[in-house]
PDB file of N, CA and C in Angstrom:
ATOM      1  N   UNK A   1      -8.563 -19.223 -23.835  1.00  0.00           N
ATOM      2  CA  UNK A   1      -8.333 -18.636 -22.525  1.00  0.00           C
ATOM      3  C   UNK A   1      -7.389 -19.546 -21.742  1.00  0.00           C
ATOM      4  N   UNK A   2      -6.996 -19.191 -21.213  1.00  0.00           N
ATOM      5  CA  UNK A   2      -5.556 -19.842 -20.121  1.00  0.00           C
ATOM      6  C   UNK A   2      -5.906 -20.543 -19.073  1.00  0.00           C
ATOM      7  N   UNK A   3      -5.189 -21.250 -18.305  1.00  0.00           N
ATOM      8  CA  UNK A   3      -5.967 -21.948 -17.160  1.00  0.00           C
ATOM      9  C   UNK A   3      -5.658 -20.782 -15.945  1.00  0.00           C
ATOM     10  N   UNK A   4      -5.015 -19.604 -15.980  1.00  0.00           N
ATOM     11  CA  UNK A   4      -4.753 -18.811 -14.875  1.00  0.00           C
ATOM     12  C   UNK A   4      -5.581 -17.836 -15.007  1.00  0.00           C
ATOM     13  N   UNK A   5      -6.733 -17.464 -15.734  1.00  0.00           N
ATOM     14  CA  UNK A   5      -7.820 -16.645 -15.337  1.00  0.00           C
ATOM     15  C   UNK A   5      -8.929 -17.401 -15.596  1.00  0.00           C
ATOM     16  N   UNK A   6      -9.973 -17.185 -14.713  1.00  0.00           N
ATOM     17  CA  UNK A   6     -11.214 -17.550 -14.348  1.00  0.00           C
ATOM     18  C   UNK A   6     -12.368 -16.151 -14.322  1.00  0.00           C
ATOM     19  N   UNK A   7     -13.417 -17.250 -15.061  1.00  0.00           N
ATOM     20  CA  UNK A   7     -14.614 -15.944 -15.161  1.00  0.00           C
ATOM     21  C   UNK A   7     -15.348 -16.339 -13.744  1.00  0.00           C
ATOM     22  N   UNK A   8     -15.670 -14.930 -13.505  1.00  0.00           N
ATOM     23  CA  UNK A   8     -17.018 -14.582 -12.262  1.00  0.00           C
ATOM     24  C   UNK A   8     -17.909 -13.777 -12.796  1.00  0.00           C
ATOM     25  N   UNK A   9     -19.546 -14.001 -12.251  1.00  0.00           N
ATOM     26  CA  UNK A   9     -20.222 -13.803 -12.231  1.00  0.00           C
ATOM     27  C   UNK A   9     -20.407 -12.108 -11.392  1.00  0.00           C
ATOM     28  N   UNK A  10     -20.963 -11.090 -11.609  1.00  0.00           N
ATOM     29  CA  UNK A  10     -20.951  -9.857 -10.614  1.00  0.00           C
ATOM     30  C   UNK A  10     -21.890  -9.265 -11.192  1.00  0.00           C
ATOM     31  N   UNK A  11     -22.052  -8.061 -10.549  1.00  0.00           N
ATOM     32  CA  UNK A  11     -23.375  -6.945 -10.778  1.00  0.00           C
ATOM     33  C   UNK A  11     -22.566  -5.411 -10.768  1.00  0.00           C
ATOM     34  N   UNK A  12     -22.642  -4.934 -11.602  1.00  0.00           N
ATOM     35  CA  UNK A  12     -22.120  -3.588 -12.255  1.00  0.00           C
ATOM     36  C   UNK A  12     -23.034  -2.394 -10.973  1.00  0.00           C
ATOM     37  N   UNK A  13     -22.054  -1.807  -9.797  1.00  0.00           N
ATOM     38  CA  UNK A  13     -22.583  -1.427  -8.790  1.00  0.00           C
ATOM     39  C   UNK A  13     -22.629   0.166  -9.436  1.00  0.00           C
ATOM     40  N   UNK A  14     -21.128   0.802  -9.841  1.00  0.00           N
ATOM     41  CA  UNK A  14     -21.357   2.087 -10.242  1.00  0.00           C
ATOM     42  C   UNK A  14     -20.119   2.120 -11.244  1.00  0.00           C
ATOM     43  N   UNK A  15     -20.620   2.681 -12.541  1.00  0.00           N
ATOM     44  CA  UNK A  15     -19.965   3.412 -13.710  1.00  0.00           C
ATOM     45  C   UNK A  15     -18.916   4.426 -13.273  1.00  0.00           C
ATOM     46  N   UNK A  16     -17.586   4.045 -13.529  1.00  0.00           N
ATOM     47  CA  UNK A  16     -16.248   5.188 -13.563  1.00  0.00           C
ATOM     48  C   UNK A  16     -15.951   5.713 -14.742  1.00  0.00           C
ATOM     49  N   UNK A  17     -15.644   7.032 -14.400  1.00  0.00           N
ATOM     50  CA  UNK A  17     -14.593   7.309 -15.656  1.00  0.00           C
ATOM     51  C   UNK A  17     -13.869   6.688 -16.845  1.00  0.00           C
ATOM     52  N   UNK A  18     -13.659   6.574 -17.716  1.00  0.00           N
ATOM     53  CA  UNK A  18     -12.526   5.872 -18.492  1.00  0.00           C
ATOM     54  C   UNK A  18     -13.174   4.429 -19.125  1.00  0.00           C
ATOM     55  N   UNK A  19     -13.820   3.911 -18.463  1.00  0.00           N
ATOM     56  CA  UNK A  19     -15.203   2.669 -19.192  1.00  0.00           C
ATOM     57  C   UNK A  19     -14.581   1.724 -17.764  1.00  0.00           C
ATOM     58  N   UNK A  20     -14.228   2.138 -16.713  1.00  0.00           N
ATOM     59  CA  UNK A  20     -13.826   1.563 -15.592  1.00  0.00           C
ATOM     60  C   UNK A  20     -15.309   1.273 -14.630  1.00  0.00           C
ATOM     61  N   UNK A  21     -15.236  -0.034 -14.075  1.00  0.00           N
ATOM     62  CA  UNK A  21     -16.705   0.184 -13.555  1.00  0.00           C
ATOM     63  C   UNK A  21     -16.404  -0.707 -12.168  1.00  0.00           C
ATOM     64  N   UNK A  22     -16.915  -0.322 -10.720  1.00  0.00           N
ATOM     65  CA  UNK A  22     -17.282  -1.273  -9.845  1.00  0.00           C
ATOM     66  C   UNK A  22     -17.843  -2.401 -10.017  1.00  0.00           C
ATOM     67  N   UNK A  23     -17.732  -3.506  -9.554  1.00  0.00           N
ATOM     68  CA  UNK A  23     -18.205  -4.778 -10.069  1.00  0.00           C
ATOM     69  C   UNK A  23     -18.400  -6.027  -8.347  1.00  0.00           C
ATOM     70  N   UNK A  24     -19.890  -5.820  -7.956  1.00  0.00           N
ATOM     71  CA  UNK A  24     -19.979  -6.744  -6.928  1.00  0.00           C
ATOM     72  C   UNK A  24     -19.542  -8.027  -7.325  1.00  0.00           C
ATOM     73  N   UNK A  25     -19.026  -8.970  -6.977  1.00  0.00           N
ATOM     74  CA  UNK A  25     -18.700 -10.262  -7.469  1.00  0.00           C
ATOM     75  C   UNK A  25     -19.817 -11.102  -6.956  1.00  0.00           C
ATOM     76  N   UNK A  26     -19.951 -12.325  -6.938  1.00  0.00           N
ATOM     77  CA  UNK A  26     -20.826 -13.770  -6.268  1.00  0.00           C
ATOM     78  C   UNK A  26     -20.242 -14.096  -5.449  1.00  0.00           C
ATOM     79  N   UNK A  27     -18.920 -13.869  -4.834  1.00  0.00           N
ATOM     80  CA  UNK A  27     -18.330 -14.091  -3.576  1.00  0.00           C
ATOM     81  C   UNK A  27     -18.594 -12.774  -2.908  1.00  0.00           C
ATOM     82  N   UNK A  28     -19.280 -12.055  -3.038  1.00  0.00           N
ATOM     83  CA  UNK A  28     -19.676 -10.744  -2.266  1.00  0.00           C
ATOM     84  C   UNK A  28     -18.520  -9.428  -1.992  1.00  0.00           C
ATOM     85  N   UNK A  29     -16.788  -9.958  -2.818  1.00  0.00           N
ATOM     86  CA  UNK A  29     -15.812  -8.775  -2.941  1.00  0.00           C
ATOM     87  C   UNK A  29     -16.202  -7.874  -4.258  1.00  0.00           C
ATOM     88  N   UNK A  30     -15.963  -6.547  -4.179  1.00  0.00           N
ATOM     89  CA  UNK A  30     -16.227  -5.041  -4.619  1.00  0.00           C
ATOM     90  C   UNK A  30     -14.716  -5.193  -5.664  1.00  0.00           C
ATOM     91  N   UNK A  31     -14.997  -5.487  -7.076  1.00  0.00           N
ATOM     92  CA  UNK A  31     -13.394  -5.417  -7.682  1.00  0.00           C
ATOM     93  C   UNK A  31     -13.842  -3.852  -8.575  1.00  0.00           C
ATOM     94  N   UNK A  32     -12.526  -3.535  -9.683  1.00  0.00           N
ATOM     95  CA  UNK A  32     -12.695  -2.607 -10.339  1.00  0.00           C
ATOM     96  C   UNK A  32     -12.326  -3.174 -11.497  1.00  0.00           C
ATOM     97  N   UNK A  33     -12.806  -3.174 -12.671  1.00  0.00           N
ATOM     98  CA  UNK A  33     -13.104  -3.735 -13.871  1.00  0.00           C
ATOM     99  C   UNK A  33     -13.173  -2.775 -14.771  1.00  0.00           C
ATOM    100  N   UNK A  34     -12.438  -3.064 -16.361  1.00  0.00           N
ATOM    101  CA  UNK A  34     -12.526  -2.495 -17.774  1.00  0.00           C
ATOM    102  C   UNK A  34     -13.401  -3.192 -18.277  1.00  0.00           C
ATOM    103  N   UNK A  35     -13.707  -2.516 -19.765  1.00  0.00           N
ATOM    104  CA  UNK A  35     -14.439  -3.142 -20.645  1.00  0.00           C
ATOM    105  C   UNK A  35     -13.192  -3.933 -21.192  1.00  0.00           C
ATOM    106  N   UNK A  36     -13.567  -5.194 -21.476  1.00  0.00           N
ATOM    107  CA  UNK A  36     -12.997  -5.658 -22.546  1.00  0.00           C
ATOM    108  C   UNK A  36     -12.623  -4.769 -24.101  1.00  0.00           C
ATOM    109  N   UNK A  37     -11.623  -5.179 -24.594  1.00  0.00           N
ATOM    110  CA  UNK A  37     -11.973  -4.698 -26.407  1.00  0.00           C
ATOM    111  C   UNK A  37     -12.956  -5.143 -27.211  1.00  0.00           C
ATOM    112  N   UNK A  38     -13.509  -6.177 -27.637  1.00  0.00           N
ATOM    113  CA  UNK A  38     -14.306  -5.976 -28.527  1.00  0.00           C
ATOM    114  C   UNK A  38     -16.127  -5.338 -27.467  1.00  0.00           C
ATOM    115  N   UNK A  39     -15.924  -5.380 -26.553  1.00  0.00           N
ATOM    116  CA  UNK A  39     -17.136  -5.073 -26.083  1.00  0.00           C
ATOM    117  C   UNK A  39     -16.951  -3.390 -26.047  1.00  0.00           C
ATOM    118  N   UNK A  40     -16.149  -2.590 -26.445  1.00  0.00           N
ATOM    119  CA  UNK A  40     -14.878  -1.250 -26.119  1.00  0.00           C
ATOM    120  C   UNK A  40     -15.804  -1.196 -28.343  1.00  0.00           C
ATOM    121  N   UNK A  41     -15.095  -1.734 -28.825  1.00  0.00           N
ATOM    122  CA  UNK A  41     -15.567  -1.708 -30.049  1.00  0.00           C
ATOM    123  C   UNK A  41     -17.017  -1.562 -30.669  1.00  0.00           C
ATOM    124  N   UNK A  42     -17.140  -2.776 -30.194  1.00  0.00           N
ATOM    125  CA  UNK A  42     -18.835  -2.981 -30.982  1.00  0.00           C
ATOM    126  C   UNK A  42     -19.793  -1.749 -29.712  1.00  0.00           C
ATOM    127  N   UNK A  43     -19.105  -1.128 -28.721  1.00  0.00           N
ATOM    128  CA  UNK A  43     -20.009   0.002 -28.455  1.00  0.00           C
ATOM    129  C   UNK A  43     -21.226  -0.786 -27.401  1.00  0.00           C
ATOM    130  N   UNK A  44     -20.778  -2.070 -26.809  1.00  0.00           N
ATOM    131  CA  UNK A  44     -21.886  -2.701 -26.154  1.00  0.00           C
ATOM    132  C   UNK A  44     -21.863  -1.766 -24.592  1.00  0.00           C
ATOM    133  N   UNK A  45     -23.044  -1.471 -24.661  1.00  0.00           N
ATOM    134  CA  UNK A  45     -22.982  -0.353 -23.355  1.00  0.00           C
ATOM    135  C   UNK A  45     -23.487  -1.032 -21.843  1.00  0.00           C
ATOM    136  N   UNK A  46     -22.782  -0.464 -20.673  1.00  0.00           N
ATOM    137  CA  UNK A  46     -23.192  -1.239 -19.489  1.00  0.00           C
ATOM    138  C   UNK A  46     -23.395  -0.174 -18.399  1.00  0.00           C
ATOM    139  N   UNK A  47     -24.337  -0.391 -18.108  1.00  0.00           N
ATOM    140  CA  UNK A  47     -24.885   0.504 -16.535  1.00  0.00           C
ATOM    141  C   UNK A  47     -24.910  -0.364 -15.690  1.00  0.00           C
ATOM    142  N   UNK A  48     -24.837   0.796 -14.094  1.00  0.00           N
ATOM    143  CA  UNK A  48     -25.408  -0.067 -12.969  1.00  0.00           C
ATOM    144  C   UNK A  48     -26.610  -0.795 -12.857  1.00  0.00           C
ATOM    145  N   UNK A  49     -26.609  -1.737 -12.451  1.00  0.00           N
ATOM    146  CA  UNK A  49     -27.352  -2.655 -11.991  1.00  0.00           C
ATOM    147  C   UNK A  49     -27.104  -3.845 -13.282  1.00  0.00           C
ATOM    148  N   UNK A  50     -26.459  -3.773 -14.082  1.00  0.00           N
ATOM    149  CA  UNK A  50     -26.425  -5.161 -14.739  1.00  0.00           C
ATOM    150  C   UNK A  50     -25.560  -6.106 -14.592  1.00  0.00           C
ATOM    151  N   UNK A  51     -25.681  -7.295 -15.374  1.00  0.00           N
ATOM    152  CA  UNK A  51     -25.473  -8.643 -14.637  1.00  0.00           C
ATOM    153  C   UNK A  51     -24.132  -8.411 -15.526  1.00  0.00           C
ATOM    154  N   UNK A  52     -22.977  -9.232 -15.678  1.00  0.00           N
ATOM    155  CA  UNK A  52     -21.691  -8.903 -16.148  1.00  0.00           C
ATOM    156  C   UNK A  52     -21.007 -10.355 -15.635  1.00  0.00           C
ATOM    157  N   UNK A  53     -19.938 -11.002 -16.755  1.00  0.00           N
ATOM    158  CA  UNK A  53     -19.344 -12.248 -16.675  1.00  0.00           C
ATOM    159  C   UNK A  53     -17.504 -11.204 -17.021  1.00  0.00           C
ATOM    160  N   UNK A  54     -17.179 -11.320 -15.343  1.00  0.00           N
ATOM    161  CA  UNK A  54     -16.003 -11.188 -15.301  1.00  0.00           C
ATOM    162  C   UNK A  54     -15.004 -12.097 -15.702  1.00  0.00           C
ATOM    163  N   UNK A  55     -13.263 -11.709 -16.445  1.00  0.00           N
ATOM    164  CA  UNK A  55     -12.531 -12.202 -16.577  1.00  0.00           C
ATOM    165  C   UNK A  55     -11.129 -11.502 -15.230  1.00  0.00           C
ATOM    166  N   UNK A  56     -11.161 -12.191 -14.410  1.00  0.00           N
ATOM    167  CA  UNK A  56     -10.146 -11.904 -13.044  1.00  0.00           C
ATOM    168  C   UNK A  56      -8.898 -12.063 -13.583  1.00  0.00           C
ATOM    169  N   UNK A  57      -8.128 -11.255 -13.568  1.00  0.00           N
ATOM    170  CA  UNK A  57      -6.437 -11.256 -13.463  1.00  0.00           C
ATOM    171  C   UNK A  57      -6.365 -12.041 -12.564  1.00  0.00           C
ATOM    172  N   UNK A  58      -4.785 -13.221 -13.209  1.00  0.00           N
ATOM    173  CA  UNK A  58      -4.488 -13.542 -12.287  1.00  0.00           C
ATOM    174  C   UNK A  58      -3.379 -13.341 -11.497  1.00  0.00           C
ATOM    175  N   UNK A  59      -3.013 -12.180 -11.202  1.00  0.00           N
ATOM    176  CA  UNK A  59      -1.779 -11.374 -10.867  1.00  0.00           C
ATOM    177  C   UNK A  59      -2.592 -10.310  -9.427  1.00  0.00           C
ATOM    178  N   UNK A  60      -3.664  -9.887  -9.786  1.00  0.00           N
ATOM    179  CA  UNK A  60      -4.496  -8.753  -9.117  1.00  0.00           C
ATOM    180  C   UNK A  60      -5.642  -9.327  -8.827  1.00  0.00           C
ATOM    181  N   UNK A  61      -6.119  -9.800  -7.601  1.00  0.00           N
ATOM    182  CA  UNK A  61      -7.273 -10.403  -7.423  1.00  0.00           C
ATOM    183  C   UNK A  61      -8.322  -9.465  -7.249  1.00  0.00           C
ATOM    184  N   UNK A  62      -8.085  -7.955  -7.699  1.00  0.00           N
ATOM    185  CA  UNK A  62      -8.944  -6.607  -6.753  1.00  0.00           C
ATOM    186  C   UNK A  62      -9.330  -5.950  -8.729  1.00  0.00           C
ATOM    187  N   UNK A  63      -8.656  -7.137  -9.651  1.00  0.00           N
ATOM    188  CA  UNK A  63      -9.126  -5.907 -10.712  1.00  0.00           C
ATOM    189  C   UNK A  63      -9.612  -7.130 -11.966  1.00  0.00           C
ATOM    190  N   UNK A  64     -10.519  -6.865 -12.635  1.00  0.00           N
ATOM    191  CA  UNK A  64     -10.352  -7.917 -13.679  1.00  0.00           C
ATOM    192  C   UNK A  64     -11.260  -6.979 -15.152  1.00  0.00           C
ATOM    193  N   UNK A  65     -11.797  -7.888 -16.180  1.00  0.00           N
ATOM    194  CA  UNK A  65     -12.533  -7.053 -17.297  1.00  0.00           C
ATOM    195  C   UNK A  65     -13.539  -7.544 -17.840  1.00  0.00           C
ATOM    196  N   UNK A  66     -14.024  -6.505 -17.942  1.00  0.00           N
ATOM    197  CA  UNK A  66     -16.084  -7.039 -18.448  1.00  0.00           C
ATOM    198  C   UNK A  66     -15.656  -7.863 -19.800  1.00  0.00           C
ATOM    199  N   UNK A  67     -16.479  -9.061 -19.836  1.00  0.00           N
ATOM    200  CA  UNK A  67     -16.113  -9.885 -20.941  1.00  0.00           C
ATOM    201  C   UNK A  67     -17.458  -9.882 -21.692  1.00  0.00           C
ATOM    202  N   UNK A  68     -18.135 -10.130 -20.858  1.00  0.00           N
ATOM    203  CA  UNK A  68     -20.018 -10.057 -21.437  1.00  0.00           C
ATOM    204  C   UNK A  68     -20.933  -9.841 -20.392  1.00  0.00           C
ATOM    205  N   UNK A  69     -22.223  -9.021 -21.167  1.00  0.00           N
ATOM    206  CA  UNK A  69     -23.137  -8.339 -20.678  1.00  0.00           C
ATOM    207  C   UNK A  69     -24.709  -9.707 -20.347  1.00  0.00           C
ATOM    208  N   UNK A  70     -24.984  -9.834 -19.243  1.00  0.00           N
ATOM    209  CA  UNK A  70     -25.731 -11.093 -19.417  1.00  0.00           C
ATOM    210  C   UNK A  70     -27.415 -10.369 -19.527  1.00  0.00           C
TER     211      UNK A  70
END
């Protein structure tokens, strides 16, 4: 991993379309988040209310991607 993205901690608020999901962060901002690929692959499934270890763009501070399901 690069030194220009950083993982956060968040809570999976509500499931979108497309495997796109709301994502409360630990700094208390509302981003919009993908599944990662292999989590897209192996079929690892995520609903609201679970715990989730974001990977933040570092270009878009409003979007990043589910990396793992905690």
């Amino acid at each position: 991993m690069s030194d220009q993205n950083r993982l956060m901690e968040g809570l999976v608020e509500e499931a979108l379309p497309g495997g796109n999901f709301k994502v409360r962060l630990s700094d208390d901002s509302v981003i919009l988040a993908y599944l990662a690929g292999k989590m897209r692959l192996y079929h690892i499934r995520v609903v609201p209310g679970d715990r989730v270890l974001v990977e933040m763009s570092p270009y878009d501070k409003a979007r990043g991607r589910l990396v793992r399901r905690r």
